[in-house]
Structure formats: C-alpha cells, structure tokens
PDB file of N, CA and C in Angstrom:
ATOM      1  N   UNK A   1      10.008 -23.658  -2.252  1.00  0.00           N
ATOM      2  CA  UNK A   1       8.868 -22.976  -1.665  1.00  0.00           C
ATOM      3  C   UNK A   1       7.913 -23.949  -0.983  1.00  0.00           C
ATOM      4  N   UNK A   2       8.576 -25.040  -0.595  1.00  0.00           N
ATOM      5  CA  UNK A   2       7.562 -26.001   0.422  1.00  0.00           C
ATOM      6  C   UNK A   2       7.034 -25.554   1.299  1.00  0.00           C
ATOM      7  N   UNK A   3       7.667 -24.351   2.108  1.00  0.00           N
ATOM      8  CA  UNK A   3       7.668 -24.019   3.798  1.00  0.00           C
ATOM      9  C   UNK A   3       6.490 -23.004   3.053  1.00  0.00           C
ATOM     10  N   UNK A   4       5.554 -22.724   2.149  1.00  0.00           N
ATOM     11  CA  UNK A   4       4.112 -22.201   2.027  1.00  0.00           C
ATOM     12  C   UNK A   4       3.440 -23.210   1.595  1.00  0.00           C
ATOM     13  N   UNK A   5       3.623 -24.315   1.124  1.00  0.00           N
ATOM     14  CA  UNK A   5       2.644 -25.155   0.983  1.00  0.00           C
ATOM     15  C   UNK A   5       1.106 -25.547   1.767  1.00  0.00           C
ATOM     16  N   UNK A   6       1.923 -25.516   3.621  1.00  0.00           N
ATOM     17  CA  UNK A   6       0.692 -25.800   4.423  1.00  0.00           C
ATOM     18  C   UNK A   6      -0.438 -24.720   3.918  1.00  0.00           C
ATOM     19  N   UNK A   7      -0.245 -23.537   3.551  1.00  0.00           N
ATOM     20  CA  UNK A   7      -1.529 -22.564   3.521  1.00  0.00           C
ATOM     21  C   UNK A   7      -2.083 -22.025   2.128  1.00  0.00           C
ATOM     22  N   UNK A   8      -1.276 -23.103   1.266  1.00  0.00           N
ATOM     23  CA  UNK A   8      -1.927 -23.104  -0.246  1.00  0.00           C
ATOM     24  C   UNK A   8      -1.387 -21.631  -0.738  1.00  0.00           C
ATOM     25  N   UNK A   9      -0.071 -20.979  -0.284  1.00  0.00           N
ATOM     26  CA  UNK A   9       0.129 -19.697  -0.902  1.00  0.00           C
ATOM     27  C   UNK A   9       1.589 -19.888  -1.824  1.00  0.00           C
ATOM     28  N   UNK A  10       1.048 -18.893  -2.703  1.00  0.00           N
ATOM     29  CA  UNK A  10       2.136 -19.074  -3.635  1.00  0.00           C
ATOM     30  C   UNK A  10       2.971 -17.925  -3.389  1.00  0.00           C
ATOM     31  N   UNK A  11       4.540 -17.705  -4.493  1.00  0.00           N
ATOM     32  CA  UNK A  11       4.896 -16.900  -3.903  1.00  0.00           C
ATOM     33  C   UNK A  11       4.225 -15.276  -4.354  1.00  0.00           C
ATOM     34  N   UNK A  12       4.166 -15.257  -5.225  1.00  0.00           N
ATOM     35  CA  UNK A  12       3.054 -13.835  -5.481  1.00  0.00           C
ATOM     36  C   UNK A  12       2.287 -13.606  -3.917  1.00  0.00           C
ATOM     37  N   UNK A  13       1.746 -14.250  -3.268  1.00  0.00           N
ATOM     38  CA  UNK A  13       0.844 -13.683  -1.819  1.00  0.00           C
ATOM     39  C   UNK A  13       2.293 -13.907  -0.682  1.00  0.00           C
ATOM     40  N   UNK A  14       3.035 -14.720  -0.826  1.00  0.00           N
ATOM     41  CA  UNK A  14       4.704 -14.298  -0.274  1.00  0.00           C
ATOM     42  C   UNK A  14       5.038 -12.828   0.064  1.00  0.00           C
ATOM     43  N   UNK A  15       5.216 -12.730  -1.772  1.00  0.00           N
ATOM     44  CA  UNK A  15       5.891 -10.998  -2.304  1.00  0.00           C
ATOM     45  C   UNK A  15       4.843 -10.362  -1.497  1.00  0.00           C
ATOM     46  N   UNK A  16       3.887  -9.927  -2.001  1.00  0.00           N
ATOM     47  CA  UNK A  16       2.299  -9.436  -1.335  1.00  0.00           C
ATOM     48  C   UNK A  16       2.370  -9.079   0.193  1.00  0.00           C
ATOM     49  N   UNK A  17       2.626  -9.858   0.918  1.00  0.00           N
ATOM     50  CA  UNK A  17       3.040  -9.687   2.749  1.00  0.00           C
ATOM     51  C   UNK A  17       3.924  -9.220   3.033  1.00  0.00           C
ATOM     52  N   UNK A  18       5.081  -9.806   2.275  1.00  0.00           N
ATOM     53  CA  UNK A  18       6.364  -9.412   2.938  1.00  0.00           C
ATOM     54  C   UNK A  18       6.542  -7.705   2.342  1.00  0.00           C
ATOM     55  N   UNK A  19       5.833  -7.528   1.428  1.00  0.00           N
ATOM     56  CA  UNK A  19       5.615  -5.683   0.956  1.00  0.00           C
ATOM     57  C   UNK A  19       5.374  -4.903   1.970  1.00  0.00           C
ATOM     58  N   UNK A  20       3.894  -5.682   2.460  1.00  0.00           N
ATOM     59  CA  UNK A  20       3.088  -5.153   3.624  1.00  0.00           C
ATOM     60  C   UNK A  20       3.960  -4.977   4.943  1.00  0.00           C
ATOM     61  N   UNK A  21       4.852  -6.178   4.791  1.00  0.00           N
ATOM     62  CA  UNK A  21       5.404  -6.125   6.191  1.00  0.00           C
ATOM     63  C   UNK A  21       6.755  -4.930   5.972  1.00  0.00           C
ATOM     64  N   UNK A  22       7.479  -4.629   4.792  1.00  0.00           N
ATOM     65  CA  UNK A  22       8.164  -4.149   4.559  1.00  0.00           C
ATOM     66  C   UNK A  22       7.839  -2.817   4.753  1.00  0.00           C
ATOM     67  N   UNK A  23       6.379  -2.403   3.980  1.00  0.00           N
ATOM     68  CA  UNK A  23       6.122  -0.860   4.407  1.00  0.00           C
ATOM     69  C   UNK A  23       5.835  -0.428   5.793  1.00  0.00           C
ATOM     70  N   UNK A  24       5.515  -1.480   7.198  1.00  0.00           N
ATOM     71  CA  UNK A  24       5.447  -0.941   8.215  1.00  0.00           C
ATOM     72  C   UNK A  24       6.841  -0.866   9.153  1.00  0.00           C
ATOM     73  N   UNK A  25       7.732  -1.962   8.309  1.00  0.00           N
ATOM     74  CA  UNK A  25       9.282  -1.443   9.131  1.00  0.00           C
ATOM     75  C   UNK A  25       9.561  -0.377   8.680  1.00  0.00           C
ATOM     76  N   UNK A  26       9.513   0.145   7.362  1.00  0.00           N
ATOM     77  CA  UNK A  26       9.676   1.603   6.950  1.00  0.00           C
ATOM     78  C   UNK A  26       9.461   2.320   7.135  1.00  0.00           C
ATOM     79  N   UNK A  27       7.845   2.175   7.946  1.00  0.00           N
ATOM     80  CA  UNK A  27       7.424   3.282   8.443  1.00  0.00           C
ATOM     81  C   UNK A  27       8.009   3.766  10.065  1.00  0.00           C
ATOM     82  N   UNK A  28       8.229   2.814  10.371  1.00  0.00           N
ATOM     83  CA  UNK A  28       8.141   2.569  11.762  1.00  0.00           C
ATOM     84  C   UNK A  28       9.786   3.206  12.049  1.00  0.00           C
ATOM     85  N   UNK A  29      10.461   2.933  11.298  1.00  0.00           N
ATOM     86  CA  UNK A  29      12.234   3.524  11.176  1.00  0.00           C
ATOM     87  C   UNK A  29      12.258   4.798  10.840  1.00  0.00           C
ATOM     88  N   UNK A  30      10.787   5.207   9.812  1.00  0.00           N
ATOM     89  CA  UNK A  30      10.958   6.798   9.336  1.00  0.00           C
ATOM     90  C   UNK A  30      10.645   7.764  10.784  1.00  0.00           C
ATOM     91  N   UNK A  31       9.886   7.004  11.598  1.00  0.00           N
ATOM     92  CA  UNK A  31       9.263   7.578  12.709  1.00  0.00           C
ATOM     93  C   UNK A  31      10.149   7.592  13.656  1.00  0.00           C
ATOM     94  N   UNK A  32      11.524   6.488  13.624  1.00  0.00           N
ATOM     95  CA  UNK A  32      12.682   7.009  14.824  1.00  0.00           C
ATOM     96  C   UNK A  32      13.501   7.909  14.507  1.00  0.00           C
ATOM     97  N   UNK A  33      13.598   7.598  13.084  1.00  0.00           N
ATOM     98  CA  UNK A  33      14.989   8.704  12.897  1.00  0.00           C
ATOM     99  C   UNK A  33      14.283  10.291  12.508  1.00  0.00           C
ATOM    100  N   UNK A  34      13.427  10.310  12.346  1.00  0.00           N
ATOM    101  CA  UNK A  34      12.156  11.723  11.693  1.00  0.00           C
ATOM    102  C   UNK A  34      10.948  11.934  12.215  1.00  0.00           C
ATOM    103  N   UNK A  35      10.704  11.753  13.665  1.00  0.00           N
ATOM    104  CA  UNK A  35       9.677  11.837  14.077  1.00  0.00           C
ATOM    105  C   UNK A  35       9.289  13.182  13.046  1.00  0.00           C
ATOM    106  N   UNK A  36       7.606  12.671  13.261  1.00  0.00           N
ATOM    107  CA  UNK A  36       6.863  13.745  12.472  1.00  0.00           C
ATOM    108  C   UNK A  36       5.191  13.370  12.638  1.00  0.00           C
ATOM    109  N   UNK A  37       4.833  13.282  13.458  1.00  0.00           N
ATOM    110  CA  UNK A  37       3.403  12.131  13.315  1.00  0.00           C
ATOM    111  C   UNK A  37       2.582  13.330  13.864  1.00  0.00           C
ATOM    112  N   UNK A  38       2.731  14.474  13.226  1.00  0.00           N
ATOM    113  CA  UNK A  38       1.838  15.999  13.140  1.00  0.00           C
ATOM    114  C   UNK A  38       1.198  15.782  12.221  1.00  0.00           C
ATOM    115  N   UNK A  39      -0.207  15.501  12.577  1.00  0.00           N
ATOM    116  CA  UNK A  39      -1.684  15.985  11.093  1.00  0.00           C
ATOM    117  C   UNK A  39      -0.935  17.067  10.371  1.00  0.00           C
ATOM    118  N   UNK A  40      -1.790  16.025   9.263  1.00  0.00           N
ATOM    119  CA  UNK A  40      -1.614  17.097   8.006  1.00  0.00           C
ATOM    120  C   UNK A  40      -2.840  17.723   7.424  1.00  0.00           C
ATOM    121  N   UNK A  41      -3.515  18.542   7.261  1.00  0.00           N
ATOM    122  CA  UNK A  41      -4.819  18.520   6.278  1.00  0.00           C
ATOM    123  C   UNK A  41      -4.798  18.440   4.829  1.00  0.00           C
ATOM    124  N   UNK A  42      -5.022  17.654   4.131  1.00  0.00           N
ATOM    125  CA  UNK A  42      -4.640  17.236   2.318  1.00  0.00           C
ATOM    126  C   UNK A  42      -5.891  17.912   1.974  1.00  0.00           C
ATOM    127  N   UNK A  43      -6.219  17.607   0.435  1.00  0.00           N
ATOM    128  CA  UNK A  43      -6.971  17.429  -0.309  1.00  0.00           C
ATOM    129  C   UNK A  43      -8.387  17.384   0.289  1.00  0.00           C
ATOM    130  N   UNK A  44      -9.012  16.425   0.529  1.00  0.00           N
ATOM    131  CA  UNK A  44     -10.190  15.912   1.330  1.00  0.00           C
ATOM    132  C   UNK A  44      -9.918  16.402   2.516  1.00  0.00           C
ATOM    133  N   UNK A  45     -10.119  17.380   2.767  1.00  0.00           N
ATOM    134  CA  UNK A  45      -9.852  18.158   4.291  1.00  0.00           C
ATOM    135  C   UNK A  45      -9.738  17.369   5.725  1.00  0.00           C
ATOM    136  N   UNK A  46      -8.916  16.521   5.465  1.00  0.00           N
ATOM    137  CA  UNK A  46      -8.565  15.013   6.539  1.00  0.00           C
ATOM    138  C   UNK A  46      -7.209  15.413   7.131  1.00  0.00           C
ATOM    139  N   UNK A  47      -7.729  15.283   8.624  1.00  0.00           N
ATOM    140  CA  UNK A  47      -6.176  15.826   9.615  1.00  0.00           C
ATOM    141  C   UNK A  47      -5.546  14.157   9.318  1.00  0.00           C
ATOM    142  N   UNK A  48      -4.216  14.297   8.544  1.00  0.00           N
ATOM    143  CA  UNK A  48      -3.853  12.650   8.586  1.00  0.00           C
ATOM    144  C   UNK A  48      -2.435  12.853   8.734  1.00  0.00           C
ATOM    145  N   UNK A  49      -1.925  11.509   9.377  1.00  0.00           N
ATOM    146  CA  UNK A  49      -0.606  11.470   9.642  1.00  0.00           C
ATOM    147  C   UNK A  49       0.216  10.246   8.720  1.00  0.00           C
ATOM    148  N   UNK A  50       1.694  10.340   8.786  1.00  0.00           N
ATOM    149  CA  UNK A  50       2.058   9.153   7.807  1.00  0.00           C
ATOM    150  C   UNK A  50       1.279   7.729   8.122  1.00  0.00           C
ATOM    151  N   UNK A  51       0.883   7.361   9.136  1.00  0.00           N
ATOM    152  CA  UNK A  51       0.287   6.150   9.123  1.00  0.00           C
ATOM    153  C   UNK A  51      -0.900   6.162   8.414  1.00  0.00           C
ATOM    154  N   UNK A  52      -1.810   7.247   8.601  1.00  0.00           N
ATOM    155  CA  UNK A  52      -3.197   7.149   8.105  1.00  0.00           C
ATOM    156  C   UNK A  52      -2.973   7.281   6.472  1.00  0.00           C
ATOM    157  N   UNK A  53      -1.846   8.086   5.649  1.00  0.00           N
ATOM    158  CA  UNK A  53      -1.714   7.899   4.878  1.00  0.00           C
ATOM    159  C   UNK A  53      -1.212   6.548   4.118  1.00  0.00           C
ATOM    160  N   UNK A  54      -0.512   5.844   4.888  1.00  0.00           N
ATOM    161  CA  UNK A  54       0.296   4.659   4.325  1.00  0.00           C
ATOM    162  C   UNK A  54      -1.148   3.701   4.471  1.00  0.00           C
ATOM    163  N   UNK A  55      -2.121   4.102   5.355  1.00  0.00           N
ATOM    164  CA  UNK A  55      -3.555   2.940   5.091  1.00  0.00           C
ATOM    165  C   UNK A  55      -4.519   3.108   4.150  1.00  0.00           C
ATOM    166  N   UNK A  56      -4.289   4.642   4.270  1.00  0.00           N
ATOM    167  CA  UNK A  56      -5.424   4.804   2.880  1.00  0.00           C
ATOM    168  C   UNK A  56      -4.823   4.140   1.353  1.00  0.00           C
ATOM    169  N   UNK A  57      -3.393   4.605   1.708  1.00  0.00           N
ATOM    170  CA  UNK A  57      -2.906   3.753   0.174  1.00  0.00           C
ATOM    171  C   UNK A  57      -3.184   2.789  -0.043  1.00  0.00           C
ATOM    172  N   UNK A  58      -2.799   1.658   1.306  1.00  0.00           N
ATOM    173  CA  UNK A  58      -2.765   0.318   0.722  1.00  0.00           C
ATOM    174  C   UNK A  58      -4.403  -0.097   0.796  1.00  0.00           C
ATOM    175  N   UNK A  59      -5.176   0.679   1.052  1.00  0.00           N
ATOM    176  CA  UNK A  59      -7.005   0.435   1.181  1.00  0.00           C
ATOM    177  C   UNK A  59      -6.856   0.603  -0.153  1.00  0.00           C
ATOM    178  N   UNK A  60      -6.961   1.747  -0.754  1.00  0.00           N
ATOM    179  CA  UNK A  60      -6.861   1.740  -2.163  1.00  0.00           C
ATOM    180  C   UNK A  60      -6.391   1.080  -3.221  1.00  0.00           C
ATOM    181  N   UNK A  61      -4.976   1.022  -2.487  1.00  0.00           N
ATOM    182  CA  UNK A  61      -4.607  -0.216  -3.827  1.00  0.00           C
ATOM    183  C   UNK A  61      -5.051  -1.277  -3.978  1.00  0.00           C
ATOM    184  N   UNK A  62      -5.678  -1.650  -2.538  1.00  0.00           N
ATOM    185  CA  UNK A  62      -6.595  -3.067  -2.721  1.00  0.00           C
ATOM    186  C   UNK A  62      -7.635  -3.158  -3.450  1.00  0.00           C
ATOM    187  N   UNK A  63      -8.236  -1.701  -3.859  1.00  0.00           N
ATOM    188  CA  UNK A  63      -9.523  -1.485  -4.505  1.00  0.00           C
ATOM    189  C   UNK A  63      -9.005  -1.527  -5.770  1.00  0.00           C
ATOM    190  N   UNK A  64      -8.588  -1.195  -6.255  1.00  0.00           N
ATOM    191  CA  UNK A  64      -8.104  -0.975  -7.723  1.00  0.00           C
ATOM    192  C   UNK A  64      -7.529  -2.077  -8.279  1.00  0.00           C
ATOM    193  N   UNK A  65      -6.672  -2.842  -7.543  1.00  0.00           N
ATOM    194  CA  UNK A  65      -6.541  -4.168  -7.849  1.00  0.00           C
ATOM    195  C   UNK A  65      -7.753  -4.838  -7.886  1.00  0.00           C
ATOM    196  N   UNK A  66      -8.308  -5.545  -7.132  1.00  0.00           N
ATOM    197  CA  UNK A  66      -9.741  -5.558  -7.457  1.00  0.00           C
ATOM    198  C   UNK A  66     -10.675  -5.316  -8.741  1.00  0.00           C
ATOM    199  N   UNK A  67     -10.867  -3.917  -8.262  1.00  0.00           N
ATOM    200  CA  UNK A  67     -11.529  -3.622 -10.134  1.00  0.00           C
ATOM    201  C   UNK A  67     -11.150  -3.834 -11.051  1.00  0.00           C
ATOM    202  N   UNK A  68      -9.194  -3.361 -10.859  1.00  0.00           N
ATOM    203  CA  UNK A  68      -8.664  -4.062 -12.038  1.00  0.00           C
ATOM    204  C   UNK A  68      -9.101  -5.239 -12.657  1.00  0.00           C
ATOM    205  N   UNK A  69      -9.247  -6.562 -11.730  1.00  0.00           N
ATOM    206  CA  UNK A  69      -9.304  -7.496 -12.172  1.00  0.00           C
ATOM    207  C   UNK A  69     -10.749  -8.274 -12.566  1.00  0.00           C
ATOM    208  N   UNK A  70     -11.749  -7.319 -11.947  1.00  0.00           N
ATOM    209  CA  UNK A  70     -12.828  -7.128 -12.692  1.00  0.00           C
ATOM    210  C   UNK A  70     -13.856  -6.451 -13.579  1.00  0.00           C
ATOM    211  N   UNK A  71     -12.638  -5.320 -14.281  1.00  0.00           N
ATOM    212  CA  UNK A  71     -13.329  -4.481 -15.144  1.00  0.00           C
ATOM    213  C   UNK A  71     -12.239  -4.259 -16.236  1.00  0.00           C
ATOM    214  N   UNK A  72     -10.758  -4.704 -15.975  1.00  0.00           N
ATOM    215  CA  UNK A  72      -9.776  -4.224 -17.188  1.00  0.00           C
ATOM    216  C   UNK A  72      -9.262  -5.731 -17.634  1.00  0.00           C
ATOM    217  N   UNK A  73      -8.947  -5.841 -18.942  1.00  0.00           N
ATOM    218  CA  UNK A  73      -8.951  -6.927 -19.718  1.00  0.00           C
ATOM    219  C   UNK A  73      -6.974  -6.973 -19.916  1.00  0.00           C
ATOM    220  N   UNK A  74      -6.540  -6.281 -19.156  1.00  0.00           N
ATOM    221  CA  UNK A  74      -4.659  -6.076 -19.368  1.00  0.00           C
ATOM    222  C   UNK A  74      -4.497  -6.868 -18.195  1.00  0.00           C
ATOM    223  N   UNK A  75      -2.932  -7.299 -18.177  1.00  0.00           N
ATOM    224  CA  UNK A  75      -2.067  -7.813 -17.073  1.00  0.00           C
ATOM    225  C   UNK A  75      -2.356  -7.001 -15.548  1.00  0.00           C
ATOM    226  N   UNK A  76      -2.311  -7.718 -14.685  1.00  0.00           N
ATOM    227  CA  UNK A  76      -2.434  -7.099 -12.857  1.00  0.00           C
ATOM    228  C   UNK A  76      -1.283  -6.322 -13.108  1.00  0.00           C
ATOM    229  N   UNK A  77      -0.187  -6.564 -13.214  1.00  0.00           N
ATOM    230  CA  UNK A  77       1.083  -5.781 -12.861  1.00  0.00           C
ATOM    231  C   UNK A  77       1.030  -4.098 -13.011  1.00  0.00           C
ATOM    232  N   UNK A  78      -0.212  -4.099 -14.562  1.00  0.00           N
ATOM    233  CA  UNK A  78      -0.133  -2.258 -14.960  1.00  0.00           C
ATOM    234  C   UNK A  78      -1.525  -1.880 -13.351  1.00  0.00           C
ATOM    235  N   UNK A  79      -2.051  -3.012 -13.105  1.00  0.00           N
ATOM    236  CA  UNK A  79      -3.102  -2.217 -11.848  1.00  0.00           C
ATOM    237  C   UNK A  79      -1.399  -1.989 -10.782  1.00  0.00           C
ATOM    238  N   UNK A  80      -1.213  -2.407 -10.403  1.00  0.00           N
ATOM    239  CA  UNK A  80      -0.024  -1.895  -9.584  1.00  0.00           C
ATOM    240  C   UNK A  80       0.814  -1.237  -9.771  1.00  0.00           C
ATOM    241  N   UNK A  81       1.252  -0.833 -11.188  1.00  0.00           N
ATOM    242  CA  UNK A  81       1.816   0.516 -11.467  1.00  0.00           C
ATOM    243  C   UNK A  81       0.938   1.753 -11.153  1.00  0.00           C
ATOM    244  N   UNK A  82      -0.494   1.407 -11.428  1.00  0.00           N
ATOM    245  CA  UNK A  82      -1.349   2.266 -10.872  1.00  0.00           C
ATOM    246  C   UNK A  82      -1.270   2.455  -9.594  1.00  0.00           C
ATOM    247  N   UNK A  83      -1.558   1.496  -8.946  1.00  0.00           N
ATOM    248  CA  UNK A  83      -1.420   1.506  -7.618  1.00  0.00           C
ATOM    249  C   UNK A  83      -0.297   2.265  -7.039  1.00  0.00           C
ATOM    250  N   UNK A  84       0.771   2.832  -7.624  1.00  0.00           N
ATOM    251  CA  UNK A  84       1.594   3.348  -6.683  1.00  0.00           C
ATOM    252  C   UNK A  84       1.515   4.577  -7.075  1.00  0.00           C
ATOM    253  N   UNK A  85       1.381   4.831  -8.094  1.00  0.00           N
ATOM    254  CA  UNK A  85       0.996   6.229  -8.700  1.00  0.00           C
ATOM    255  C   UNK A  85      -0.014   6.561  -7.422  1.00  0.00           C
ATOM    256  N   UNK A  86      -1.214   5.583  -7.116  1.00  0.00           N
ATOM    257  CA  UNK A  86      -2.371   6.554  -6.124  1.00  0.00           C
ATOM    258  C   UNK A  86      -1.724   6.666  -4.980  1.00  0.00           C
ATOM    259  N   UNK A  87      -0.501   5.530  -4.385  1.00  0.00           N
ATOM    260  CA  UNK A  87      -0.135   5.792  -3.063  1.00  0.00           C
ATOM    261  C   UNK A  87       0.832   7.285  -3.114  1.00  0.00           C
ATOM    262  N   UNK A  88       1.648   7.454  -4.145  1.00  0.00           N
ATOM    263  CA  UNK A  88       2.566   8.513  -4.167  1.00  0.00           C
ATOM    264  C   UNK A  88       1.706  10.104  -4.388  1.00  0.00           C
ATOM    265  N   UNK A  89       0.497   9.982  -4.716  1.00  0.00           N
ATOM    266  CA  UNK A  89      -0.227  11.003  -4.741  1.00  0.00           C
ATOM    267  C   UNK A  89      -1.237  11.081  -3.324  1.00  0.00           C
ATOM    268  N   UNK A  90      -1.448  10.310  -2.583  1.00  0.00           N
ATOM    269  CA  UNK A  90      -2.252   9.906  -1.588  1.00  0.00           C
ATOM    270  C   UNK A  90      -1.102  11.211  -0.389  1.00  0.00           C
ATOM    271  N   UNK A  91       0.475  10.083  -0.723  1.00  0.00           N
ATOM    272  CA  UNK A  91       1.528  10.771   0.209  1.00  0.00           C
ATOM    273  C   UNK A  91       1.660  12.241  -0.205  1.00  0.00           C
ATOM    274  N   UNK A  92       1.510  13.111  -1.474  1.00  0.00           N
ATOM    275  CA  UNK A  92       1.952  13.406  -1.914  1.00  0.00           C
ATOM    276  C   UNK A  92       0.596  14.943  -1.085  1.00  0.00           C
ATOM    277  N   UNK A  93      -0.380  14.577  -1.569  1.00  0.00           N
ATOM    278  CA  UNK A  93      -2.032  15.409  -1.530  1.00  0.00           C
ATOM    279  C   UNK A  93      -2.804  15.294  -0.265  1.00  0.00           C
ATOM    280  N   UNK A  94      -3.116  13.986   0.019  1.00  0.00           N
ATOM    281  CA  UNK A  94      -3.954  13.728   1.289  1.00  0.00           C
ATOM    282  C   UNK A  94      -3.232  13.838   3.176  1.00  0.00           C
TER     283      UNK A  94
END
C-alpha cells in the first residue's frame, strides 16, 4: 500500500472511495440498462430520482457516522450497518 502513502491515506479511506466510486458506476449502469430517472414523491413529500436518492443516503450516512463516533461508545462498523439500513429505507420510502 505504498502507492497511498503520498496522501497519508490508509486503506479504510481506499475501501471508503472506491465504495463511493463503486455506487456511481452502479448507478450509472442501472440507468443504461433501466432507464427510470422519473420523480418519485416518498415520505417527505420530495419529487426524487435514483440519484437524489443515492445522495441523500450517502449525506446521511456521513452524518451518522459522525455522531456515531461522537456520541456511541461501540465499534464504527455497527454505525455502518446502520448506515445501510438508512440508505435501504431512504431507497426504499423517500
């Protein structure tokens, strides 16, 4: 893992990007083979489409990670089990 050294990242912020980068090829492939990028109105009465949903998730999960790590006294990993629980309900409601 030399070739991250120049920017002081370990691989945890590696995994972390390459997620990020992973959920927008996913998205981006769900959108050739399934176009569908018709508002939806969820929950919070928000016209949103898979993109706006796939941002609110990862906005969120950034928040909760976060708090996690300044209000819960357990391992990060259960904030990111959380975390997908809110994205799969985000996709799921909003």
């Amino acid at each position: 893992m030399s070739s991250l050294s120049w920017m002081a990242w370990t691989w945890h912020t590696a995994v972390f990007f390459g997620f990020i980068a992973l959920c927008l090829i996913t998205m981006f492939v769900w959108e050739l083979v399934k176009p569908g990028g018709n508002p939806r109105t969820g929950l919070l009465g928000l016209d949103t489409t898979r993109g706006d949903r796939l941002f609110i998730s990862l906005l969120g999960s950034a928040y909760i990670h976060v708090a996690w790590l300044g209000l819960i006294d357990l391992p990060l990993w259960w904030g990111s089990v959380v975390s997908v629980f809110f994205a799969l309900a985000v996709f799921r409601w909003v």
